[in-house]
N, C-alpha and C. Protein backbone atom coordinates (compact mmCIF):
# COMPACT_ATOMS: atom_id res chain seq x y z
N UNK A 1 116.39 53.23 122.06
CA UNK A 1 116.22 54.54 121.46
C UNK A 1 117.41 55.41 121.86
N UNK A 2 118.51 56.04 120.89
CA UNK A 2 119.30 56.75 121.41
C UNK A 2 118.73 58.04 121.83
N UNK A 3 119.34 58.80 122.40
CA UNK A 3 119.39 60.47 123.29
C UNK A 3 119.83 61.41 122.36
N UNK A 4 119.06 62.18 121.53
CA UNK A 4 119.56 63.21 120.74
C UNK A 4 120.82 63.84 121.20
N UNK A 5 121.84 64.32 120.74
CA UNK A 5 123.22 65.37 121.46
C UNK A 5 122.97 66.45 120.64
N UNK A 6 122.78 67.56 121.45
CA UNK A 6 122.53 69.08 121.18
C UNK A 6 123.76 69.55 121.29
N UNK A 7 124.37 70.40 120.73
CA UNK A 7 125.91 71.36 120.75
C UNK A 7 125.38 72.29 120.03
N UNK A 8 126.38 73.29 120.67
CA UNK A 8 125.93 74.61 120.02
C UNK A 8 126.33 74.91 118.47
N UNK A 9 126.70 73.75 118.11
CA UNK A 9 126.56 73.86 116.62
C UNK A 9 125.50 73.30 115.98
N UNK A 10 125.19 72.33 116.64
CA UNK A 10 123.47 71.69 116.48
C UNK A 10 122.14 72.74 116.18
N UNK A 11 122.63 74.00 116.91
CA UNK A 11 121.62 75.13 117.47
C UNK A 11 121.69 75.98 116.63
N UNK A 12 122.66 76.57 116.05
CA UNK A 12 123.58 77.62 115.07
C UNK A 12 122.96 76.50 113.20
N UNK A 13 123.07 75.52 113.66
CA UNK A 13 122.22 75.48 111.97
C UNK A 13 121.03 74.98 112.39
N UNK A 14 120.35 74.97 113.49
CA UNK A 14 118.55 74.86 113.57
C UNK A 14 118.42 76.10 113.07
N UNK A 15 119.16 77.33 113.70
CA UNK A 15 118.79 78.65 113.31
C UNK A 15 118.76 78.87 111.88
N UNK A 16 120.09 78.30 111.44
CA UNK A 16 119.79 78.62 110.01
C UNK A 16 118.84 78.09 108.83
N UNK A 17 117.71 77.26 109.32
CA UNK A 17 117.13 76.33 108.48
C UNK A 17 115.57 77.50 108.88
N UNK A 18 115.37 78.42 109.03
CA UNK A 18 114.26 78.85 109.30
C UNK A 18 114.39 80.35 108.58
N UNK A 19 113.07 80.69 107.52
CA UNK A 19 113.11 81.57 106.45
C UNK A 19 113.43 82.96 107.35
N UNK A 20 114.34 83.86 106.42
CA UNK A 20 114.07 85.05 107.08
C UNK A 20 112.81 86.20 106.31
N UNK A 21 112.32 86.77 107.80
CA UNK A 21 110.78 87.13 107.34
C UNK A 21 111.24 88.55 106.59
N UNK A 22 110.49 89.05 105.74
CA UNK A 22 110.69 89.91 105.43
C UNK A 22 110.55 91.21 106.09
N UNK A 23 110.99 92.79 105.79
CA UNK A 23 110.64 94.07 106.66
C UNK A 23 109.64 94.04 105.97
N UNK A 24 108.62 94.66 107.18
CA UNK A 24 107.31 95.14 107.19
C UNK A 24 106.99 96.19 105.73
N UNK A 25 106.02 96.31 104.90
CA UNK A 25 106.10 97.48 104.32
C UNK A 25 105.73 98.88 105.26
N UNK A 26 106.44 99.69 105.40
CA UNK A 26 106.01 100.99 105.95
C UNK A 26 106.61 101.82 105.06
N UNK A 27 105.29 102.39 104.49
CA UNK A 27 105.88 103.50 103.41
C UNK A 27 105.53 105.04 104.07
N UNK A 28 106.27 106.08 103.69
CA UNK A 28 105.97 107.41 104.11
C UNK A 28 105.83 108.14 102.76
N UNK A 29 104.45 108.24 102.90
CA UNK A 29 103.86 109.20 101.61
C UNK A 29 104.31 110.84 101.76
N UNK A 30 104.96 111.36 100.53
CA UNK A 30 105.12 112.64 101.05
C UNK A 30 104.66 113.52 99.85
N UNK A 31 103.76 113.48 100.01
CA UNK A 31 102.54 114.23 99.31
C UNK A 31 102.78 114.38 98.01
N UNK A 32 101.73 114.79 97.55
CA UNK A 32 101.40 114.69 95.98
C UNK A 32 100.72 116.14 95.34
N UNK A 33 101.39 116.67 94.30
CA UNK A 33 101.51 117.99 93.87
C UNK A 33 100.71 117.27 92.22
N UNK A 34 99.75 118.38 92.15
CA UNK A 34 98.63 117.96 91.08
C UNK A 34 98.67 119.87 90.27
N UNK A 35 99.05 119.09 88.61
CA UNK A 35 99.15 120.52 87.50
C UNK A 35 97.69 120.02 86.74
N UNK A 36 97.26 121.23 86.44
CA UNK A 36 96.04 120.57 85.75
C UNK A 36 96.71 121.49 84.16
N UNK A 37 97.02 120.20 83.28
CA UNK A 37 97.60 120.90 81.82
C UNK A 37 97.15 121.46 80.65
N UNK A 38 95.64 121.00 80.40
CA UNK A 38 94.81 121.17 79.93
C UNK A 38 93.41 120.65 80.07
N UNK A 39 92.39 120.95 79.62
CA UNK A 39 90.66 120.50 79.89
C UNK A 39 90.91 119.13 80.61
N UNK A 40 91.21 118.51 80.00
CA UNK A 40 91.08 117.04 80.85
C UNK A 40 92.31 115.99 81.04
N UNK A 41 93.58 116.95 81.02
CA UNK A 41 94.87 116.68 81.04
C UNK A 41 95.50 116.93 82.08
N UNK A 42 95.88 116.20 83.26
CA UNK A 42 96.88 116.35 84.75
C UNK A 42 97.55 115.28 84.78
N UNK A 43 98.89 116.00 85.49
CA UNK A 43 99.85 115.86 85.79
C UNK A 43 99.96 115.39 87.32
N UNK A 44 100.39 114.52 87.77
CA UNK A 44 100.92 114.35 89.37
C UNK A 44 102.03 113.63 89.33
N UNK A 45 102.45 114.86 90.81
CA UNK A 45 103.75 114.43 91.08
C UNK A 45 103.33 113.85 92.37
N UNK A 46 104.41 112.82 92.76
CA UNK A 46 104.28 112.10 93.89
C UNK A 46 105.78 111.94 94.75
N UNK A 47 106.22 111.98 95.98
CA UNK A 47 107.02 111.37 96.20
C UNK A 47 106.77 110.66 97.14
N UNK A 48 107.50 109.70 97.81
CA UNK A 48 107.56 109.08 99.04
C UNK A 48 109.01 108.12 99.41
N UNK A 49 108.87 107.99 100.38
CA UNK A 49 110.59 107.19 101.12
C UNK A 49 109.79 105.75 101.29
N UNK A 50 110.57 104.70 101.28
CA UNK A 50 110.47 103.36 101.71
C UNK A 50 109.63 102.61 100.44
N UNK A 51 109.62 103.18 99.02
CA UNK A 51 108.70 102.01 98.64
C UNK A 51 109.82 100.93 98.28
N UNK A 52 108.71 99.43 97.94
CA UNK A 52 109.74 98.62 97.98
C UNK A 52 110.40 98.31 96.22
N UNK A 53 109.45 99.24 95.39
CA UNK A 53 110.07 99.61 93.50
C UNK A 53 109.47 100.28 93.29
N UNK A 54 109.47 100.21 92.21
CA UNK A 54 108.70 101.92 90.99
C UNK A 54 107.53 101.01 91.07
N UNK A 55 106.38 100.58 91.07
CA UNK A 55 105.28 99.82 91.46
C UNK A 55 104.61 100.84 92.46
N UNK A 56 105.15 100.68 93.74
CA UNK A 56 104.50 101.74 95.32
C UNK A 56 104.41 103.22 94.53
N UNK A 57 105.21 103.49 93.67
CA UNK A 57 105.08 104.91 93.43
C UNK A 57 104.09 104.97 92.13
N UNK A 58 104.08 104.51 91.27
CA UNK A 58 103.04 104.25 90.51
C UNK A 58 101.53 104.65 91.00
N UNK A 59 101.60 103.37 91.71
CA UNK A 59 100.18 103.02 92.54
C UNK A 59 100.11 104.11 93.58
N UNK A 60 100.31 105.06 94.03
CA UNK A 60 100.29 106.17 94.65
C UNK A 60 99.78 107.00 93.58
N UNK A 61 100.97 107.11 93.01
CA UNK A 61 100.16 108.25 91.57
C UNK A 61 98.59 108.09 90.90
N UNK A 62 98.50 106.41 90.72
CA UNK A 62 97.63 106.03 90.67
C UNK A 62 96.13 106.63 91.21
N UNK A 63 96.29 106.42 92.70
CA UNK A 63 95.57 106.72 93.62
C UNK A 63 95.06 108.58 93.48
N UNK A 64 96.05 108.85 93.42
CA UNK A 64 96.22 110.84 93.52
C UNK A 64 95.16 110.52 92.29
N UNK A 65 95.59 110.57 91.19
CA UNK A 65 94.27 110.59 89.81
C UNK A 65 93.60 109.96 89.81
N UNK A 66 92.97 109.09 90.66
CA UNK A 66 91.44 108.22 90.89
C UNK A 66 90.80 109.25 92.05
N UNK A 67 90.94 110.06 92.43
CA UNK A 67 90.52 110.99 93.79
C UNK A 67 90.60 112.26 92.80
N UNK A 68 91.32 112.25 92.00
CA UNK A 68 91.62 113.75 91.20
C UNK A 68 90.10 114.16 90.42
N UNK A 69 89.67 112.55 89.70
CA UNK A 69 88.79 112.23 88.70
C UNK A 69 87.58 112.54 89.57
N UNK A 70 87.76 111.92 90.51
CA UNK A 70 86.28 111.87 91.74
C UNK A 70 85.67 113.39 91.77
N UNK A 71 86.47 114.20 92.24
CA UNK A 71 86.51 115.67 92.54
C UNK A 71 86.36 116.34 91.35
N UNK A 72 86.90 116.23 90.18
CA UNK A 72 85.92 116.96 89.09
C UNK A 72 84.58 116.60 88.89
N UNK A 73 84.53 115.02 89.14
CA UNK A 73 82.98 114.68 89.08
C UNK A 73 82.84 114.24 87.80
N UNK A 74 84.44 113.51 87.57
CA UNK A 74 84.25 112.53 86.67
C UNK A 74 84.21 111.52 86.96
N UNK A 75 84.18 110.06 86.15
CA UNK A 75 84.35 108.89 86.98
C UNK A 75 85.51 107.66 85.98
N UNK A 76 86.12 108.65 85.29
CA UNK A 76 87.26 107.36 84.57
C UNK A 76 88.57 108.66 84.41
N UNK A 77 89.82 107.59 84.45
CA UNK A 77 90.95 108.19 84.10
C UNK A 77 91.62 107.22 83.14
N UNK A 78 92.21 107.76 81.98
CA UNK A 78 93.30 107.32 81.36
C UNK A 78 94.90 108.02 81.50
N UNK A 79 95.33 105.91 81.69
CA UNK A 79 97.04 106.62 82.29
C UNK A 79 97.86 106.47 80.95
N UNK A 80 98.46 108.05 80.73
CA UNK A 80 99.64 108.20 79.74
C UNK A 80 100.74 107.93 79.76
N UNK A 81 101.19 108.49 80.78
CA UNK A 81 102.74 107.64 81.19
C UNK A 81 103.27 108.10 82.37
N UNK A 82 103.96 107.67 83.08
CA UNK A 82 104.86 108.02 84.52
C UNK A 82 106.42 107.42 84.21
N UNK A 83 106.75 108.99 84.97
CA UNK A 83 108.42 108.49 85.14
C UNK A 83 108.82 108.28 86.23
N UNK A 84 109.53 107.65 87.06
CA UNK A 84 109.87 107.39 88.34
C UNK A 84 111.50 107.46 88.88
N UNK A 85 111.51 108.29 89.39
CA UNK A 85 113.19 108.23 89.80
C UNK A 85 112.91 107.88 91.19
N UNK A 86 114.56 107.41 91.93
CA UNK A 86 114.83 107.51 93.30
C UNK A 86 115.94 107.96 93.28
N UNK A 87 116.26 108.91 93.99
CA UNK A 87 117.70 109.56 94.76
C UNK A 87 117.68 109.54 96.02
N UNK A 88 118.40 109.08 96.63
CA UNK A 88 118.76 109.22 98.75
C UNK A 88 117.43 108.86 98.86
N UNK A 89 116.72 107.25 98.69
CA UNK A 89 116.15 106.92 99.34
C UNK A 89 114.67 107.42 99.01
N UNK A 90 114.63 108.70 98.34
CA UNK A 90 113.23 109.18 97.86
C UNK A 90 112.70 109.06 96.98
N UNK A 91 111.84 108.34 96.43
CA UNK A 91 111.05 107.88 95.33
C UNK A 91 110.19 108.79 94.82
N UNK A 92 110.02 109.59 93.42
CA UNK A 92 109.31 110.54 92.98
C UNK A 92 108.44 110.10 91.69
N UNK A 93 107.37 110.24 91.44
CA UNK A 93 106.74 110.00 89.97
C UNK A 93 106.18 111.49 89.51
N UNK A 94 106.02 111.23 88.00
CA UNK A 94 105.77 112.31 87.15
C UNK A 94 104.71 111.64 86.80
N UNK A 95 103.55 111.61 87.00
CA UNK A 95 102.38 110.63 86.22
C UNK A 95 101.49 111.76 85.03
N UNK A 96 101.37 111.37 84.20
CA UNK A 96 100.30 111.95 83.61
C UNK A 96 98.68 111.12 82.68
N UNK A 97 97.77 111.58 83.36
CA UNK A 97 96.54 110.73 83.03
C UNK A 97 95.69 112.39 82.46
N UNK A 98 94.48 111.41 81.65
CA UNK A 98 93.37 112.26 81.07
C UNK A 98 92.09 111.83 82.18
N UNK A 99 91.32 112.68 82.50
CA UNK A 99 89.97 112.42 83.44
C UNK A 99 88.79 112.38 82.09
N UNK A 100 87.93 111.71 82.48
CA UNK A 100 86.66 112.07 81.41
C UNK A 100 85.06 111.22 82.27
N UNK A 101 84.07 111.72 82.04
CA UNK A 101 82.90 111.12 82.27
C UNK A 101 83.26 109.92 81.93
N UNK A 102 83.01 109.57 80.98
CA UNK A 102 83.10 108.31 79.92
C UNK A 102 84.05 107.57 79.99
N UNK A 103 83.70 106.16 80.15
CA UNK A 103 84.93 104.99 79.89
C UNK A 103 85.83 105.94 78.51
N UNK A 104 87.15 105.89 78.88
CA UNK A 104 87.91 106.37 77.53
C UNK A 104 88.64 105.15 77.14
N UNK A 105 89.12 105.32 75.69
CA UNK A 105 89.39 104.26 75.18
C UNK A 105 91.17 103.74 75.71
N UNK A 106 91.69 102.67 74.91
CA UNK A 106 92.39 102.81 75.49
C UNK A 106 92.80 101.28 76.52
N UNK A 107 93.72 101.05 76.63
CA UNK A 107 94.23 99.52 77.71
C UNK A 107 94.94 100.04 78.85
N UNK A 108 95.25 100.76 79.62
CA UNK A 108 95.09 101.53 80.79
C UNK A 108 94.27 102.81 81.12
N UNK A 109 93.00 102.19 81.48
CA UNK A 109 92.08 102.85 82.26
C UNK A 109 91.54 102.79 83.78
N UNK A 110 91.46 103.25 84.45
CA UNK A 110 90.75 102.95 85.80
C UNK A 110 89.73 103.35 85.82
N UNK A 111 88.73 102.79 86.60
CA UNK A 111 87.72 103.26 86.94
C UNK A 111 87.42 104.38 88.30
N UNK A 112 87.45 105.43 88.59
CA UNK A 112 88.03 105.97 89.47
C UNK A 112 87.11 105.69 91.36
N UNK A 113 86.22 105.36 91.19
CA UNK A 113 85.35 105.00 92.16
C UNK A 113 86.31 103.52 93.09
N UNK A 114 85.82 102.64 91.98
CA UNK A 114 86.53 101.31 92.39
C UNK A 114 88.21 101.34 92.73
N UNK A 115 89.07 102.17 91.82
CA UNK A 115 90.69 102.73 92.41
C UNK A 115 90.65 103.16 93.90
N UNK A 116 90.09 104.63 93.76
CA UNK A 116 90.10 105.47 95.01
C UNK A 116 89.73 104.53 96.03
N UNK A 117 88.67 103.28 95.92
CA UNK A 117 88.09 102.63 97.36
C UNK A 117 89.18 101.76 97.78
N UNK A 118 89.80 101.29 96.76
CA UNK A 118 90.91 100.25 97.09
C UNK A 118 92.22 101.00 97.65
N UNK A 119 92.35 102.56 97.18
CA UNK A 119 93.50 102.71 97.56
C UNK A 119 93.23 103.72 99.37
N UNK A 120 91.69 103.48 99.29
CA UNK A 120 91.21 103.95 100.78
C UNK A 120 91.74 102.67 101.62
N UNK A 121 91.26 101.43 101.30
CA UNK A 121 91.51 100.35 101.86
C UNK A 121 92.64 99.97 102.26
N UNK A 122 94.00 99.95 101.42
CA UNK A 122 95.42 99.60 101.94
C UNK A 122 96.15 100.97 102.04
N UNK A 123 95.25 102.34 102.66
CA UNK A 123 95.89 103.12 103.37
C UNK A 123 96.96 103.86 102.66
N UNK A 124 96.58 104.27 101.09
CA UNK A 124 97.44 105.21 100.20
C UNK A 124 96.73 105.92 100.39
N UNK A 125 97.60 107.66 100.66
CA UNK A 125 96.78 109.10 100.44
C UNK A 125 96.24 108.94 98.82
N UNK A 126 95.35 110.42 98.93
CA UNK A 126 95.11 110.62 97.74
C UNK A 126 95.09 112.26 97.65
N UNK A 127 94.80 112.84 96.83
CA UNK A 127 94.43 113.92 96.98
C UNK A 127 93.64 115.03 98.37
């Protein structure tokens, strides 16, 4: 049986054969500014530093109008549209959704009960 030979070049590509892990997500929510535009028409703005795309800021906005809906003491939102910029690192959305009692029609809807619990769960503010 031969004797393995270790050199420090042996060591320098063990290192390199092992995945690099990714950074942690740590996002810093920096609060969320809510226009109410008409009867059942709001607006939220959102910003925050560290998300990892327009996705984290979304789903923040998200969150703000599933807590928005709760508090009128409705229980559905429909999403109209969001814009999302980043400058120096700060990620901002323009979201705008309709609140209503009633499932509204429509292929982006949330349910605002089941949103808000999930976005209690992985630790997004809300309103």
């Amino acid at each position: 049986m031969a004797a393995a030979i270790i050199t420090p070049l042996t060591l320098a590509l063990a290192g390199c054969a092992e995945p690099m892990a990714e950074p942690a997500f740590q996002p810093e929510y920096q609060g969320i500014e809510t226009v109410l535009l008409d009867g059942d028409l709001v607006n939220f703005h959102v910003a925050m530093r560290g998300a990892r795309d327009a996705e984290d800021v979304d789903r923040y906005a998200e969150c703000a109008a599933a807590q928005y809906t709760l508090i009128r003491g409705y229980g559905f939102a429909r999403h109209l549209r969001t814009n999302i910029s980043e400058e120096g690192g700060i990620w901002q959305g323009d979201a705008v959704y309709t609140v209503s009692a009633a499932l509204p029609r429509g292929l982006k809807t949330i349910d605002a009960e089941v949103t808000a619990a999930n976005c209690a769960e992985n630790g997004i503010p809300m309103v």
